[in-house]
Protein backbone atom coordinates (compact mmCIF):
# COMPACT_ATOMS: atom_id res chain seq x y z
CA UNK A 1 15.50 -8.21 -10.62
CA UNK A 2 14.04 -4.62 -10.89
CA UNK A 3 16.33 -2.17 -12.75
CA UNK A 4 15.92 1.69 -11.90
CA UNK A 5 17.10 4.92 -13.65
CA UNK A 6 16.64 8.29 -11.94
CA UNK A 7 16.49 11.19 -14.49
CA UNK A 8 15.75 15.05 -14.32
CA UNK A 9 18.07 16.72 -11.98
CA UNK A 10 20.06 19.33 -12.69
CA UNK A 11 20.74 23.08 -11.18
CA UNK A 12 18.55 25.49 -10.47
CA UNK A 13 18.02 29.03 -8.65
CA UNK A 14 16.22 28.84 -5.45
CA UNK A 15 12.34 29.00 -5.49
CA UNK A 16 12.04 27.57 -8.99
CA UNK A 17 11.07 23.84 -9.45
CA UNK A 18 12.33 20.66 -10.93
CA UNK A 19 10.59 17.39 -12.02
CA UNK A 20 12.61 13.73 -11.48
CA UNK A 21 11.40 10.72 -13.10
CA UNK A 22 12.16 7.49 -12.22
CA UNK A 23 11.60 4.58 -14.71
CA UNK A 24 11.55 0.96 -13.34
CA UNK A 25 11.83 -2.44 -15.75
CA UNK A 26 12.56 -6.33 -14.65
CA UNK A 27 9.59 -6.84 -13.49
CA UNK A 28 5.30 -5.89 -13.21
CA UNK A 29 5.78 -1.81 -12.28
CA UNK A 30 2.04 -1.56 -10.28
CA UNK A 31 3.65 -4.42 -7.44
CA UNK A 32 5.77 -1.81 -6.71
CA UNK A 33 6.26 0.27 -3.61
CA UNK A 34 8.11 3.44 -4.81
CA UNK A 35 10.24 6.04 -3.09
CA UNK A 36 12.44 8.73 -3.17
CA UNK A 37 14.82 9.40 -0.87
CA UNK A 38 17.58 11.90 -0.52
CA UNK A 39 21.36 12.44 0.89
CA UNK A 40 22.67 15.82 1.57
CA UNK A 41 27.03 15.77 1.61
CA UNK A 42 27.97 15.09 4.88
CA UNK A 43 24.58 13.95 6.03
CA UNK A 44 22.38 10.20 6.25
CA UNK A 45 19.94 9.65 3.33
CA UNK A 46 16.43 10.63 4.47
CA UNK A 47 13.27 9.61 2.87
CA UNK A 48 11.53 12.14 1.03
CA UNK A 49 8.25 10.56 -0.25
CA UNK A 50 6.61 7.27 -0.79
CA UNK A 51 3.42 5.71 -2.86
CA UNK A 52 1.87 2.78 -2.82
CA UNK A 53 1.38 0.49 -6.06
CA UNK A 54 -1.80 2.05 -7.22
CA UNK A 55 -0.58 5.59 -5.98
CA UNK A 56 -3.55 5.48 -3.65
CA UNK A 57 -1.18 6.00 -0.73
CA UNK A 58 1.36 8.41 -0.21
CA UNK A 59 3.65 9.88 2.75
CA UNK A 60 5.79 12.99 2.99
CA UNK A 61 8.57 14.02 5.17
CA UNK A 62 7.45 17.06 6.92
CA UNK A 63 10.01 19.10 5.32
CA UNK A 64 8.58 18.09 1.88
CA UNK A 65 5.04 18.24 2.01
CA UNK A 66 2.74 20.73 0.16
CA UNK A 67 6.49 21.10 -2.10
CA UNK A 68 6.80 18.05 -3.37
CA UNK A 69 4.18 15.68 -4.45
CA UNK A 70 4.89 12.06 -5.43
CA UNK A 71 2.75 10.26 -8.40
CA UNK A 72 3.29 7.73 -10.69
CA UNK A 73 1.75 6.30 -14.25
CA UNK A 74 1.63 2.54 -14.41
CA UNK A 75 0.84 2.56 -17.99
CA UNK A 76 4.74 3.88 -18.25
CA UNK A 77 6.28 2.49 -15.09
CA UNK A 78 7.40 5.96 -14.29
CA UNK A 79 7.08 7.16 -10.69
CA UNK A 80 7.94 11.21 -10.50
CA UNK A 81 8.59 14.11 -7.96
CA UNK A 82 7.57 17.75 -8.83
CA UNK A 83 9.92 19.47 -6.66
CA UNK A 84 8.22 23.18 -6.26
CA UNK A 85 9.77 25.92 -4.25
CA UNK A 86 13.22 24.47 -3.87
CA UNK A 87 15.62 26.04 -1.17
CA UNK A 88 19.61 25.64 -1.13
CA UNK A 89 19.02 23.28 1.38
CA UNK A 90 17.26 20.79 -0.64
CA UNK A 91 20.58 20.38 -2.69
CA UNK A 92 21.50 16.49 -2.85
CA UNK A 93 21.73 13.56 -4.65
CA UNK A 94 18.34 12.04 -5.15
CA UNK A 95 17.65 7.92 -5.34
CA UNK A 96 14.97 6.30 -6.76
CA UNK A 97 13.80 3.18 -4.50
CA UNK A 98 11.29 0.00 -4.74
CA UNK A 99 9.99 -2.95 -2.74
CA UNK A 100 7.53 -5.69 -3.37
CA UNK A 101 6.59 -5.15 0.30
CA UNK A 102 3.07 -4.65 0.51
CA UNK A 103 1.73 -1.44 2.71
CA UNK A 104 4.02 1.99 2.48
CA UNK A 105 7.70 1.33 4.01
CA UNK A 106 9.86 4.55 5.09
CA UNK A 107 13.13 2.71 6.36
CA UNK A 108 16.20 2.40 4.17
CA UNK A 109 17.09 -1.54 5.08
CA UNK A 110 12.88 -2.56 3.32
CA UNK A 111 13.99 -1.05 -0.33
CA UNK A 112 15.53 -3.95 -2.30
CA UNK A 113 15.94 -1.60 -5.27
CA UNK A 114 17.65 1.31 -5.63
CA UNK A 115 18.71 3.90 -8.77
CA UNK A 116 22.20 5.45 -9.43
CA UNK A 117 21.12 8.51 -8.19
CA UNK A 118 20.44 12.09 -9.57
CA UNK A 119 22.24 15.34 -8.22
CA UNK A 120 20.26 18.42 -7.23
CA UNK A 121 21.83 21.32 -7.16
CA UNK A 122 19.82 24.84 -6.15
CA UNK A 123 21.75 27.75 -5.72
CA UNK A 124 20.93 31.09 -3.27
């Protein structure tokens, strides 16, 4: 089984940034897919970025890219997400994700690991 722990959320005023880890144990970190995905009150939980096991790969939501780049450090099985230029609408609870799926995956039901969770807030 792969435990994960989101950490580094928190409130902040809009344009300023924010930096989540995400540390994985249970099992070898670099046959991980990782993710991030996100879920706004009210609304369904969107993916927000994705990278492959030797960060090679990675994938952004539209809305995210060029603000928030995905990378990871094997030698600490810690995946991260600089979050740069935040807007109030990025506010939400952010999850940490993993598969043993091999390629990038960007649906919910192909995680089979998934964190508590880490609240965003950023304010107008």
């Amino acid at each position: 089984q792969v435990q994960l722990a989101e950490s580094g959320g928190g409130l902040v005023q809009a344009g300023g940034s924010l930096r989540l880890s995400c540390a994985a144990s249970g099992r070898t970190f670099d046959s991980l897919i990782m993710a991030w995905f996100r879920q706004a009150p009210g609304k369904e939980r969107e993916l927000v970025a994705a990278i492959s096991q030797n960060g090679g790969s990675t994938y952004y939501a539209d809305s995210m890219k060029g603000r928030f780049p995905i990378f990871r450090d094997n030698a600490k099985s810690t995946m991260y997400l600089q979050m740069n230029s935040l807007k109030p609408e990025d506010t939400a609870v952010y999850y940490c994700a993993a598969t043993m799926w091999r390629g990038l995956r960007l649906q919910e039901y192909e995680y089979d690991y998934w964190g508590q969770g880490t609240q965003v807030t950023v304010s107008a």
